[in-house]
N, C-alpha and C. Protein backbone atom coordinates (compact mmCIF):
# COMPACT_ATOMS: atom_id res chain seq x y z
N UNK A 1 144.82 138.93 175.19
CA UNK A 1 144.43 140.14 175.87
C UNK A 1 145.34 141.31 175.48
N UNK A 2 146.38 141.14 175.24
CA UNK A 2 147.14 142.09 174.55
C UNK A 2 146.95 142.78 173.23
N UNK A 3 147.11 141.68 172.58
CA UNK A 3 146.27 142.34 171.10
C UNK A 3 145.08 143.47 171.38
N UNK A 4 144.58 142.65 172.26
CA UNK A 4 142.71 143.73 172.48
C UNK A 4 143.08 145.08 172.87
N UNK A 5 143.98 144.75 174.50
CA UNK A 5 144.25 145.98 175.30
C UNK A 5 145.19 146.82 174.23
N UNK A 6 146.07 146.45 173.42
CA UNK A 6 146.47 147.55 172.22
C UNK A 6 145.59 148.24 171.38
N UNK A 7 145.01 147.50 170.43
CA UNK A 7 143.87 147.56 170.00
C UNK A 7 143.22 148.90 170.12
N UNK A 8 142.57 148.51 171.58
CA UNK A 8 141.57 149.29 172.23
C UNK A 8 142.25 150.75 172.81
N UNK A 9 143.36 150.76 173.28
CA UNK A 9 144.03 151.55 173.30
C UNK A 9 144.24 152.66 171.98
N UNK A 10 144.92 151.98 171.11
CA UNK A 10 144.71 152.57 170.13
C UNK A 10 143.80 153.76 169.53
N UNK A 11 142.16 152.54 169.52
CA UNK A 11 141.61 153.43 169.19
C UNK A 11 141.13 154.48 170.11
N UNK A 12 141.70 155.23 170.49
CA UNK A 12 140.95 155.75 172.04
C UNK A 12 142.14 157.09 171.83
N UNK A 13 143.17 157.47 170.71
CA UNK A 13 143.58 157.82 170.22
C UNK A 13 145.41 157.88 170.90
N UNK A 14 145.74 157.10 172.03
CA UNK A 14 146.79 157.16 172.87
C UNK A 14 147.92 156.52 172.22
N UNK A 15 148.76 157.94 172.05
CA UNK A 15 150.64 157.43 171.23
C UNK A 15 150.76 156.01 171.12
N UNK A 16 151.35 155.64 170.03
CA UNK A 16 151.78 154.30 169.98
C UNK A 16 153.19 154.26 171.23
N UNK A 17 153.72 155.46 170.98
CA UNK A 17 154.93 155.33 172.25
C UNK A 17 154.77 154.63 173.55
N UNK A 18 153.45 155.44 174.08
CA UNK A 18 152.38 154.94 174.97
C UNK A 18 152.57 153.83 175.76
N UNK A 19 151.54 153.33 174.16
CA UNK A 19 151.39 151.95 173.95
C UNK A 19 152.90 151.18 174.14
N UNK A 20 153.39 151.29 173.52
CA UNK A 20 154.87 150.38 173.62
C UNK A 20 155.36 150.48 175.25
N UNK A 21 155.29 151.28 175.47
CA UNK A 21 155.67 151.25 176.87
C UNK A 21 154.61 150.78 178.06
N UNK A 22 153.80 150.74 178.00
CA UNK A 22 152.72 150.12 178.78
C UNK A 22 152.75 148.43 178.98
N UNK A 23 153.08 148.06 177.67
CA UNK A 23 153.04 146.77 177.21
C UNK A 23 154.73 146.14 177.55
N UNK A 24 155.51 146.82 177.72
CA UNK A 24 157.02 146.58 177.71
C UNK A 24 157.84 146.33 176.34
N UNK A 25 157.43 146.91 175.64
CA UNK A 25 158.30 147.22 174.53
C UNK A 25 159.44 148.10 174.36
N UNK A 26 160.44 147.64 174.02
CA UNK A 26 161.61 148.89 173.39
C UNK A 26 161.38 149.66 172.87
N UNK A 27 160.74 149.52 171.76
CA UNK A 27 160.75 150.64 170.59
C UNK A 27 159.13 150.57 170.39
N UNK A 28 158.87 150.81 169.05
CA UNK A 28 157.32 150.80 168.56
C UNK A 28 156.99 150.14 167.62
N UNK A 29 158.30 148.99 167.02
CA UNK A 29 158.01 148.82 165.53
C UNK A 29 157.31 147.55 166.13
N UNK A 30 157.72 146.64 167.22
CA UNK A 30 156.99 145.65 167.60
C UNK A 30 155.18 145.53 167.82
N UNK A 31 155.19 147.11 168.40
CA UNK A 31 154.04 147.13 168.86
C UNK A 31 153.19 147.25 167.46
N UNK A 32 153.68 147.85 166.76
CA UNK A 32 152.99 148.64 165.51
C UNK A 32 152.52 147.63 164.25
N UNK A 33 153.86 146.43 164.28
CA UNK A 33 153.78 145.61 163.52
C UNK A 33 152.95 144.38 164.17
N UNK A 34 153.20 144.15 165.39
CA UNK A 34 152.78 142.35 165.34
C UNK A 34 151.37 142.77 166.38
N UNK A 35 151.23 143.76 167.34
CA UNK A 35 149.80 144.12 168.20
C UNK A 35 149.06 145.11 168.26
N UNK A 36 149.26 145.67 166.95
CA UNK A 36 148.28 146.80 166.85
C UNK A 36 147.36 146.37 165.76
N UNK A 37 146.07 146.11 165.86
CA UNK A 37 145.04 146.21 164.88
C UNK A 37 143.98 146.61 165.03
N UNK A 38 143.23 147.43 163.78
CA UNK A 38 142.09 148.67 164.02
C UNK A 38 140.84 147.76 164.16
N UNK A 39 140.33 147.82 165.82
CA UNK A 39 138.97 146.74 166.09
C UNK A 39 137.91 147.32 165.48
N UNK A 40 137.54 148.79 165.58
CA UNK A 40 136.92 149.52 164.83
C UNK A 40 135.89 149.58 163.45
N UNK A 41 136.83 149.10 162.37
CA UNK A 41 135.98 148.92 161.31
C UNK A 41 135.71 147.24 160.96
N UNK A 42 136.33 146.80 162.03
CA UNK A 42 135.81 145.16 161.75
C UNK A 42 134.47 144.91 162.44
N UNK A 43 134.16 145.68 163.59
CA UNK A 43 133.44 145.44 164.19
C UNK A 43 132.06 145.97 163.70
N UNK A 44 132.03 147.54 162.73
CA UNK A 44 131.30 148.12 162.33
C UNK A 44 130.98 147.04 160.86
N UNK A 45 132.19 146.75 159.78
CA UNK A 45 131.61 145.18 159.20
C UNK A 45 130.54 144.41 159.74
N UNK A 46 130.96 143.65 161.14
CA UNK A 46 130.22 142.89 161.60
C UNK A 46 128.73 143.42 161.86
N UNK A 47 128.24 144.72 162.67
CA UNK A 47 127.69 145.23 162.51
C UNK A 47 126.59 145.36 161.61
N UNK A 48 127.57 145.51 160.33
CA UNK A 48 126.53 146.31 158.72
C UNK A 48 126.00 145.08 158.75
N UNK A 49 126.83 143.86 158.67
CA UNK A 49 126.41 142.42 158.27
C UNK A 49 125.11 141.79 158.98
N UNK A 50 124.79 142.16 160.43
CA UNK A 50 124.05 141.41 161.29
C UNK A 50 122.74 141.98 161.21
N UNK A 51 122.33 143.47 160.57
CA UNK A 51 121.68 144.42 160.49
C UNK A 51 120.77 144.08 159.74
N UNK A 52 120.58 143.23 158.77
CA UNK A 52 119.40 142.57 157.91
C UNK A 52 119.29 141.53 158.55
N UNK A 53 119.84 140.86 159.81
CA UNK A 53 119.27 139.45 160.03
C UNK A 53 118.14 140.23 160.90
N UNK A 54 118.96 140.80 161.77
CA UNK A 54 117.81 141.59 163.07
C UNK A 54 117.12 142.78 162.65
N UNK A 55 117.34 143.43 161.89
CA UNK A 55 116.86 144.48 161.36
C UNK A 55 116.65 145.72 162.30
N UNK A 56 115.95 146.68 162.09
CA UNK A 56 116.22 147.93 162.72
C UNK A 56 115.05 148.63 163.63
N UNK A 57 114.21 147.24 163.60
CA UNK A 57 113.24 147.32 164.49
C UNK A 57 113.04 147.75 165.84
N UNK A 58 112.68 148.74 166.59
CA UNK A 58 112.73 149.49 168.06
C UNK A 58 111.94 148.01 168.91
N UNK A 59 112.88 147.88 169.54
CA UNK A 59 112.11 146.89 170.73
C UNK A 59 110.98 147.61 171.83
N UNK A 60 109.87 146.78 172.28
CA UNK A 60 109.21 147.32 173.11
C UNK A 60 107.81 147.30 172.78
């Protein structure tokens, strides 16, 4: 849940300082290095990928 709640934080555009302090960090290199990762374009990957199984068809 941490990873995510950084994460998500993150992208939402809020200081890594913030972040480090929310989470109980000293500094930022912890946060920056081992729980910050951009969910963003993995998810938009996943996304592009699933988009020819289901296609772009309007339900209804």
């Amino acid at each position: 849940m941490r990873h995510s709640f950084v994460s998500i934080v993150s992208d939402q555009g809020v200081p890594i300082e913030t972040i480090a302090d929310l989470v109980g960090h000293a500094g930022t290199s912890v946060t920056e290095a081992v729980y910050r990762h951009q969910l963003k374009p993995v998810i938009t990957k996943g996304a592009h990928t699933m988009n020819p199984i289901f296609g772009d068809k309007p339900t209804g």
